[in-house]
Protein backbone atom coordinates (compact mmCIF):
# COMPACT_ATOMS: atom_id res chain seq x y z
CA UNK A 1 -49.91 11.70 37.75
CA UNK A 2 -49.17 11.26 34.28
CA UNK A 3 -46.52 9.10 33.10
CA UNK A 4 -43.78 10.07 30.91
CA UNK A 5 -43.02 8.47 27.54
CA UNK A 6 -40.15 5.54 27.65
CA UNK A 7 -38.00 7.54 25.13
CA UNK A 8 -38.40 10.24 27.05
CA UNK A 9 -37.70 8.82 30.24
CA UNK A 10 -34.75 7.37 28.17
CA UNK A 11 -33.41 11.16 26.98
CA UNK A 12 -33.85 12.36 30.82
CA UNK A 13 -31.18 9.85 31.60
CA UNK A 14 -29.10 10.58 28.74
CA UNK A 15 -28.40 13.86 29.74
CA UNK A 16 -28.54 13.40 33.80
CA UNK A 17 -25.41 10.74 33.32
CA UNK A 18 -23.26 12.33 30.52
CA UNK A 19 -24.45 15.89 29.70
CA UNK A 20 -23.34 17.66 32.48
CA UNK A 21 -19.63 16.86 32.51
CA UNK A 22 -18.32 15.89 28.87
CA UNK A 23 -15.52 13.27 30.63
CA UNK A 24 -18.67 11.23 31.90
CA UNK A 25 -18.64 9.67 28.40
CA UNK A 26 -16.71 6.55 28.78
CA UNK A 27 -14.34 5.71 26.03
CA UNK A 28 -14.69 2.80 23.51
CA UNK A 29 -13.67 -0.33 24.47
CA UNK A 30 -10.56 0.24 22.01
CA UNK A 31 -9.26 2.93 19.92
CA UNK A 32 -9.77 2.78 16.27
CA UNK A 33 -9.43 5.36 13.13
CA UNK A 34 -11.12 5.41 10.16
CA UNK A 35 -13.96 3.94 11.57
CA UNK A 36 -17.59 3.63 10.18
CA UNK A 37 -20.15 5.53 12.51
CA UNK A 38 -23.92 5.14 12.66
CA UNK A 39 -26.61 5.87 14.95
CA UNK A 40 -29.99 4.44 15.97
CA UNK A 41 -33.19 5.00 18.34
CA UNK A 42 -32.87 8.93 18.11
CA UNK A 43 -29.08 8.86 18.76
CA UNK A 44 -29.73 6.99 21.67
CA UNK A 45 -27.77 3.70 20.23
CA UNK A 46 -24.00 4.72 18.53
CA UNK A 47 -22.25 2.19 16.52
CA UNK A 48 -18.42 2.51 15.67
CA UNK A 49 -17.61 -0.06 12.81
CA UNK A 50 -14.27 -1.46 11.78
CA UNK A 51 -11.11 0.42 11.57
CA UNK A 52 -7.48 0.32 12.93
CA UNK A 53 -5.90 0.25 15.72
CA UNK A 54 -2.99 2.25 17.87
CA UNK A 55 -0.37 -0.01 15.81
CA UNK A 56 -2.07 1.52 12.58
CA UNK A 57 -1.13 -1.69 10.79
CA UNK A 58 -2.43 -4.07 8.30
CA UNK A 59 -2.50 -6.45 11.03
CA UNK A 60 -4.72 -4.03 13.26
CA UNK A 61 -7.53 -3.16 11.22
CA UNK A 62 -10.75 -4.60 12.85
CA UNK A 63 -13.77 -5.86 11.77
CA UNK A 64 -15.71 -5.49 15.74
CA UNK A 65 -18.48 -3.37 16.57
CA UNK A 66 -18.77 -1.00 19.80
CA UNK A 67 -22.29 0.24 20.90
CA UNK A 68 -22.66 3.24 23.54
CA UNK A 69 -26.19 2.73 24.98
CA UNK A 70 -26.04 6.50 25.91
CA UNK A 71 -28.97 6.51 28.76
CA UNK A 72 -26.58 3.72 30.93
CA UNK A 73 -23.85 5.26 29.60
CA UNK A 74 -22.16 1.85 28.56
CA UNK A 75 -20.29 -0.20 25.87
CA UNK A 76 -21.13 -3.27 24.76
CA UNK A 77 -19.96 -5.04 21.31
CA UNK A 78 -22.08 -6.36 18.38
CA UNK A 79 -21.41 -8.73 16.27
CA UNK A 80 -18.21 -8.36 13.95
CA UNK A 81 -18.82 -7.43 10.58
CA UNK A 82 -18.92 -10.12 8.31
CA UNK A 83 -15.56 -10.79 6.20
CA UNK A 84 -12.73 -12.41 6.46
CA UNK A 85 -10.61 -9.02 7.03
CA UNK A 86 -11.78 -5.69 8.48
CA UNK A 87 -12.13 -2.39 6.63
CA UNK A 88 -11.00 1.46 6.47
CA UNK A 89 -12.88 4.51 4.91
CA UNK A 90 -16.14 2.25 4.84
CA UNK A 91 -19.92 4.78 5.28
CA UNK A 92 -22.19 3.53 7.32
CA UNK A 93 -25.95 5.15 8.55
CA UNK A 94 -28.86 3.58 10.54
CA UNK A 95 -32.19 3.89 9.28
CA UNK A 96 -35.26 1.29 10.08
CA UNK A 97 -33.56 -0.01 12.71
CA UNK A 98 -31.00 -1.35 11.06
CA UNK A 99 -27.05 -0.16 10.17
CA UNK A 100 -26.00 0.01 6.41
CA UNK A 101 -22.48 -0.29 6.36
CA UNK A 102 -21.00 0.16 2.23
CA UNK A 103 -17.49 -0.36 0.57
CA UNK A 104 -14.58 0.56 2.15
CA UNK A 105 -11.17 -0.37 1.60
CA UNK A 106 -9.11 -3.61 3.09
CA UNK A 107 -4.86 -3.16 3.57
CA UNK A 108 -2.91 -6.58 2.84
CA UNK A 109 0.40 -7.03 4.31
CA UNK A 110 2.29 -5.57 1.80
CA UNK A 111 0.02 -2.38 2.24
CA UNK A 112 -1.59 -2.53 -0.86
CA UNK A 113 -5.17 -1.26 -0.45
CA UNK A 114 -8.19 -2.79 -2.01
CA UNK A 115 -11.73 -0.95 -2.46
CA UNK A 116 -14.52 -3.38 -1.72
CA UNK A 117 -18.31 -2.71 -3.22
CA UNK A 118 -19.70 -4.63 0.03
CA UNK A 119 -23.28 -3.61 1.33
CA UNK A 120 -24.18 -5.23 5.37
CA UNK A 121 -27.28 -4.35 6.85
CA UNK A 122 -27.05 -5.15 10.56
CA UNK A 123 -30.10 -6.06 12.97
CA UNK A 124 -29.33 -5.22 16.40
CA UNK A 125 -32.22 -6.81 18.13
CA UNK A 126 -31.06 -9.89 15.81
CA UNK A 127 -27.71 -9.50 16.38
CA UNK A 128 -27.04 -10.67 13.10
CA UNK A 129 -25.89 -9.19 9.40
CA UNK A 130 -27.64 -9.63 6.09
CA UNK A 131 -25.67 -9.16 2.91
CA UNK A 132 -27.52 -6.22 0.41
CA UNK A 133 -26.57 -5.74 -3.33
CA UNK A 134 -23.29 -5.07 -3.83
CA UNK A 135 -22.76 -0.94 -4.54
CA UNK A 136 -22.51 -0.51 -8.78
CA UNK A 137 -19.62 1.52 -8.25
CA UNK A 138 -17.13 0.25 -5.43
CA UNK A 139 -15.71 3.17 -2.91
CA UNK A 140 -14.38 3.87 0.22
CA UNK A 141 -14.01 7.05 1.58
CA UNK A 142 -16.92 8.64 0.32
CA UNK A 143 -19.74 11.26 1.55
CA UNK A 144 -23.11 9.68 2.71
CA UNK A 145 -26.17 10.40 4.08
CA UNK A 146 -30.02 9.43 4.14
CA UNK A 147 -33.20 10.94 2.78
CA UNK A 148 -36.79 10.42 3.75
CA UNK A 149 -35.20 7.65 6.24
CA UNK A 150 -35.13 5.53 2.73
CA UNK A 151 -32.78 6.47 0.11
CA UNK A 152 -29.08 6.46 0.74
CA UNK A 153 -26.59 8.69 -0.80
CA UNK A 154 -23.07 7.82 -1.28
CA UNK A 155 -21.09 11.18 -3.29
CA UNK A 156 -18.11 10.46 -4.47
CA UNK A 157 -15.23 8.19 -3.11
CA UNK A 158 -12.04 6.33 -4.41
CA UNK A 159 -12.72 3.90 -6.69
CA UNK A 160 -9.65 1.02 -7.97
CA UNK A 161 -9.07 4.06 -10.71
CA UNK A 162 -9.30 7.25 -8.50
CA UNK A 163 -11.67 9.59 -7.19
CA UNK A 164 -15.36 9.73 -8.52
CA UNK A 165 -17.98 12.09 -8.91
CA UNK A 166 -21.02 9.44 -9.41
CA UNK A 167 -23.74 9.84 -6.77
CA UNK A 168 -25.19 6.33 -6.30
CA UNK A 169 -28.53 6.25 -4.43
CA UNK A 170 -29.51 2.62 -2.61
CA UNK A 171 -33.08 2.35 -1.88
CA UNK A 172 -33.36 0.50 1.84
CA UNK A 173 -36.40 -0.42 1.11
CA UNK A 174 -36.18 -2.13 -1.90
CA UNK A 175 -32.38 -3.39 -1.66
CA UNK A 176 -31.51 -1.80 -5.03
CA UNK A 177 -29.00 0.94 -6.88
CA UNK A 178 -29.68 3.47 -8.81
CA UNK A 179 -27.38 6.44 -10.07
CA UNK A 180 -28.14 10.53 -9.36
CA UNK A 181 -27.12 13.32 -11.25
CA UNK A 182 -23.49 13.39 -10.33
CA UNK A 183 -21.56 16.09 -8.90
CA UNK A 184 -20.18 18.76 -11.28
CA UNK A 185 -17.16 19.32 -9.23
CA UNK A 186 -13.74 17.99 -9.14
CA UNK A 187 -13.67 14.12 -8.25
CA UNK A 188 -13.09 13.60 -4.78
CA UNK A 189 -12.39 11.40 -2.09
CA UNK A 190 -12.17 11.60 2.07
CA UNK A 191 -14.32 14.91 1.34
CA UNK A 192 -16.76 15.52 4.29
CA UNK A 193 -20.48 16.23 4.59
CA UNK A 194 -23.87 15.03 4.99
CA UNK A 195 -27.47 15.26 4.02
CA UNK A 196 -30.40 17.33 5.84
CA UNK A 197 -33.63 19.12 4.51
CA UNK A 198 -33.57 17.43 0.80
CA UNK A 199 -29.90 18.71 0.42
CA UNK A 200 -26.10 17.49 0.50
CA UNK A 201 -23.53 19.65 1.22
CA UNK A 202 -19.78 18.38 1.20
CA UNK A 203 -16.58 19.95 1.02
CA UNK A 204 -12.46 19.39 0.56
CA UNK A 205 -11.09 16.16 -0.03
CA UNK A 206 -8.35 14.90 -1.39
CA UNK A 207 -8.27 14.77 -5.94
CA UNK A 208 -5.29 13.93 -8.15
CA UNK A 209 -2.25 15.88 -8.63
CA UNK A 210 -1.98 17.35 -12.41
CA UNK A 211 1.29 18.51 -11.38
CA UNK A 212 4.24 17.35 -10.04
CA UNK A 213 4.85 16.09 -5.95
CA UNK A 214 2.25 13.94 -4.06
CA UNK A 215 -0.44 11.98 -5.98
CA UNK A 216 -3.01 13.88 -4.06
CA UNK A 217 -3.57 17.39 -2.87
CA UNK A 218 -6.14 18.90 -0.73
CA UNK A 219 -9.42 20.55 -3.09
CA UNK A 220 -10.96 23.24 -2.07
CA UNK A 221 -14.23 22.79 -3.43
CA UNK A 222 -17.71 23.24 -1.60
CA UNK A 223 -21.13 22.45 -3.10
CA UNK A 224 -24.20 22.10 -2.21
CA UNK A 225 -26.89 20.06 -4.85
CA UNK A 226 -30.87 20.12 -4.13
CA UNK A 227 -32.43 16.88 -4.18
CA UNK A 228 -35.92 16.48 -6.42
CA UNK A 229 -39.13 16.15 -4.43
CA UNK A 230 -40.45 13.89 -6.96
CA UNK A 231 -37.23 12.14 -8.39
CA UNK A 232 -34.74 10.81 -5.70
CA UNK A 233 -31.93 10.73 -8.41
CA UNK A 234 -32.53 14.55 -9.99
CA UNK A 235 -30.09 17.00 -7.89
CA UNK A 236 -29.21 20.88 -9.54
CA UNK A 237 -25.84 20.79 -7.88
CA UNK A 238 -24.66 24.61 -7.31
CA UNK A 239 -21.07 25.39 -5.57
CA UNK A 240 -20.80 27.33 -2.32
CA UNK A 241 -18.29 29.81 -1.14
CA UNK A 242 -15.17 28.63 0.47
CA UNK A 243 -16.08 27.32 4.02
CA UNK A 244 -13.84 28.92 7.49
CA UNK A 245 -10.78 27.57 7.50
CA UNK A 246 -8.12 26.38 5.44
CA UNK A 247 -9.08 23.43 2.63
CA UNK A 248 -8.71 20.11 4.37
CA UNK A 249 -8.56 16.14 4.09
CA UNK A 250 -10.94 13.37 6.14
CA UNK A 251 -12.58 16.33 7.68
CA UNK A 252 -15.41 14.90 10.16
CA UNK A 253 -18.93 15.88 9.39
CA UNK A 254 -22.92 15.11 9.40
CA UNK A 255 -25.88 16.57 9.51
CA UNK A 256 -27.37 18.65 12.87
CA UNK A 257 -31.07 18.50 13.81
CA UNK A 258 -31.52 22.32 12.87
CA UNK A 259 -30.81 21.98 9.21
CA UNK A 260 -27.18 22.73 9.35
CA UNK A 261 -24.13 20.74 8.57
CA UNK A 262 -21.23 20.32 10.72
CA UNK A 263 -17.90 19.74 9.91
CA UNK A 264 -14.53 19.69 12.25
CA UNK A 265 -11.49 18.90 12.48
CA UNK A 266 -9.54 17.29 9.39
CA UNK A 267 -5.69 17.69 7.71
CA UNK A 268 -3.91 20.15 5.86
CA UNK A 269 -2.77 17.86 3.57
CA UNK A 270 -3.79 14.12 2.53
CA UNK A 271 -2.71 11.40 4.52
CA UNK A 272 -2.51 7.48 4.98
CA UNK A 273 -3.74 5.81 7.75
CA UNK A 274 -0.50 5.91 9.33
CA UNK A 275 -1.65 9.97 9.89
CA UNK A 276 1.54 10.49 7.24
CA UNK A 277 1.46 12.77 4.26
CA UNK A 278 3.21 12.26 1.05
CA UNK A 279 6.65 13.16 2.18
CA UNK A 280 5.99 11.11 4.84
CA UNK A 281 5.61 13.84 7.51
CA UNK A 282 2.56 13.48 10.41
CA UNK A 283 -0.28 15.47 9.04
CA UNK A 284 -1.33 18.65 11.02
CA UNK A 285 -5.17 18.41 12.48
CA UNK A 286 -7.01 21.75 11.75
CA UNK A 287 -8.71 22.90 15.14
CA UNK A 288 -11.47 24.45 13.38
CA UNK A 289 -14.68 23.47 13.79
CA UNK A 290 -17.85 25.10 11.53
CA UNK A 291 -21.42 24.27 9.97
CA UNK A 292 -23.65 25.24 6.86
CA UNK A 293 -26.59 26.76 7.20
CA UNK A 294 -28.85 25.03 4.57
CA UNK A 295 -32.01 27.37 5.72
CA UNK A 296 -30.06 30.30 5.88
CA UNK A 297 -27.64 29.73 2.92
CA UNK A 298 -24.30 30.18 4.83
CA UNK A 299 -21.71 29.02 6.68
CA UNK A 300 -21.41 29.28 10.40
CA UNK A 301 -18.12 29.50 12.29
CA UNK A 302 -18.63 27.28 15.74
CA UNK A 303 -15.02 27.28 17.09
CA UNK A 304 -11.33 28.06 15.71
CA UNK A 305 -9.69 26.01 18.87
CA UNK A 306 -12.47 22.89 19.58
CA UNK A 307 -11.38 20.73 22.11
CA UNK A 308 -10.32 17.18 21.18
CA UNK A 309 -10.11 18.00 17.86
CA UNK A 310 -10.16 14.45 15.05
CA UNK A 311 -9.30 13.26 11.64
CA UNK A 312 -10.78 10.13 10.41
CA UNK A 313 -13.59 9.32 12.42
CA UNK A 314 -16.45 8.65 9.96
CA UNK A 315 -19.18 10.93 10.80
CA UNK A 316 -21.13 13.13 13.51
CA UNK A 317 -23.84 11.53 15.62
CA UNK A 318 -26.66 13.51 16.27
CA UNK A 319 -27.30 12.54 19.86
CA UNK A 320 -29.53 14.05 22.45
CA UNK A 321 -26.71 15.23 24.29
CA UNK A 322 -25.16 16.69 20.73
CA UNK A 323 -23.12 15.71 18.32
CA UNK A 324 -20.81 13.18 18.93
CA UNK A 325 -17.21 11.87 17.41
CA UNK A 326 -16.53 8.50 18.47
CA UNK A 327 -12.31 7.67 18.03
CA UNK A 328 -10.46 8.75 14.56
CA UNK A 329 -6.96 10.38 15.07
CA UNK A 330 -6.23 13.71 17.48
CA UNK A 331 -3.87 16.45 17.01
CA UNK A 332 -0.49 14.20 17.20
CA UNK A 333 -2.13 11.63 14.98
CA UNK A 334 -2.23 8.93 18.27
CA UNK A 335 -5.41 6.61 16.89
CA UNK A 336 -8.09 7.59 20.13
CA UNK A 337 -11.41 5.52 21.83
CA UNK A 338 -12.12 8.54 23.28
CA UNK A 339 -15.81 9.69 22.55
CA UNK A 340 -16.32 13.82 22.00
CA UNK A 341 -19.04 16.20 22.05
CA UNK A 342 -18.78 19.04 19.65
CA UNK A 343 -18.94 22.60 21.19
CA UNK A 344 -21.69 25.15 20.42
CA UNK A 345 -21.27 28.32 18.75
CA UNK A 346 -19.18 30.52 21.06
């Protein structure tokens, strides 16, 4: 009899202990928000990096790593990420089996907030971090995602002077910056998307106030921009039709193995990482969830009422049970460790 693969054997277990019954997942060993999210080993390793805690203070913000080996269906923690302080709104993807973790934002304790340019590179079967150039640009709260399981993409962001609309492209392989076509669009930050079949698609996110009121309002912006086959930094941006739902801030989103893009989840309005909007009012989660179609060149809706819906979790995991939200905020706001599977189209 012929033996099966080990990452097979490894999937078969996967789904056996947690696909079945979505509770099975066991929560994080903490709840955190605005965590970093990244995934190795076919979604078979998920890393939750940094963020802040059910106090949602200065003094809660973390700089520990959890890791859900999904086929035993445990928790165990890696090693912190390096700095003396952890970080908010920081991206993060794993590629070559390592985790790139970039910028962010760190909250003294007078609550003044502080963008960082920082670039980690973690080695799990090291168990230890290496320090990469430092991003040209400094953001947190920005858009990533990875191409050709080499160049990284980080759209847009808040830099010390506001939202963005660089594109800034870091070559893994090489350790070095470079800067795309930028986005045509409306700066941006806490926008959501992700990057699948040579294209990025993001959408919403928070850009300055021209008028009077809050600092920030929601944007409504969607685009979608085409990456070069020959030139990593040459994208022909083009903007989408508005996406289901209303326009919202620190939607969660990534890419989906069938060359969509999902997004869910996300606030009406802007918020801090108290969950509080300008007025200082608890932001209301949006319960849609919905996906673009980068094939098929449209959107998707997948469910106007998902269950455990989330703000400010980083990013979807693909997984081989599907995609997965690990903490970020739920609909009253209440920082979670629970870990979520998104529905399927209904």
């Amino acid at each position: 009899m012929r033996k099966l693969p080990a990452f097979l054997l490894l999937v078969l277990c996967a789904v056996v202990l947690l696909a079945a019954d979505q509770p099975k997942i066991p929560p994080m060993p903490a709840a955190v928000s605005g965590n970093a999210v990244a995934s190795l080993k076919s979604g078979l390793e998920v890393y939750s990096l940094m963020g802040v805690g059910p106090k949602k203070t200065w003094d809660d913000i973390s700089n520990k790593v959890y890791v859900l080996h999904i086929a035993s269906a445990k928790w165990s923690e890696g090693r912190p990420v390096p700095g003396v302080a952890g970080r908010l709104g920081a991206s993060a993807v794993g590629t070559k089996g390592q985790i790139f973790v970039f910028g962010g934002y760190v909250v003294d304790g007078q609550g003044a907030e502080l963008t960082v340019g920082d670039v980690n590179s973690y080695v799990p079967d090291q168990k230890r971090w290496y320090r990469g150039e430092d991003m040209p640009v400094p953001v947190d709260s920005a858009v990533i995602g990875i191409n050709h399981d080499r160049y990284i993409y980080l759209v847009g962001g808040r830099s010390k002077n506001g939202p963005v609309n660089n594109v800034q492209v870091y070559d893994a392989e090489k350790n070095t910056w470079s800067q795309a076509t930028p986005f045509p669009g409306t700066p941006v930050f806490g926008h959501a998307g992700g990057l699948a079949s040579d294209a990025i698609v993001y959408v919403d996110g928070a850009k300055k106030n021209t008028g009077a009121g809050a600092p920030y309002v929601a944007s409504d912006e969607c685009w979608l921009g085409k990456i070069d086959h020959k030139d990593p930094n040459k994208i022909e941006w083009s903007k989408l039709p508005p996406h289901p739902g209303p326009a919202r801030f620190a939607i969660v989103a990534g890419p989906e193995r069938d060359h969509k893009i999902l997004f869910s989840g996300g606030t009406t309005v802007p918020h801090n990482l108290k969950g509080l909007d300008a007025e200082g009012k608890l932001a209301e989660v949006s319960p849609v969830t919905f996906a673009y179609d980068i094939h098929g060149n449209k959107w998707e809706d997948i469910s106007e009422d998902t269950y455990d819906v989330r703000t400010d979790s980083r990013g979807i995991l693909n997984t081989p049970i599907g995609p997965m939200i690990l903490g970020g905020m739920v609909k009253n706001l209440a920082v979670t460790a629970r870990a979520v599977i998104l529905p399927k189209k209904q």
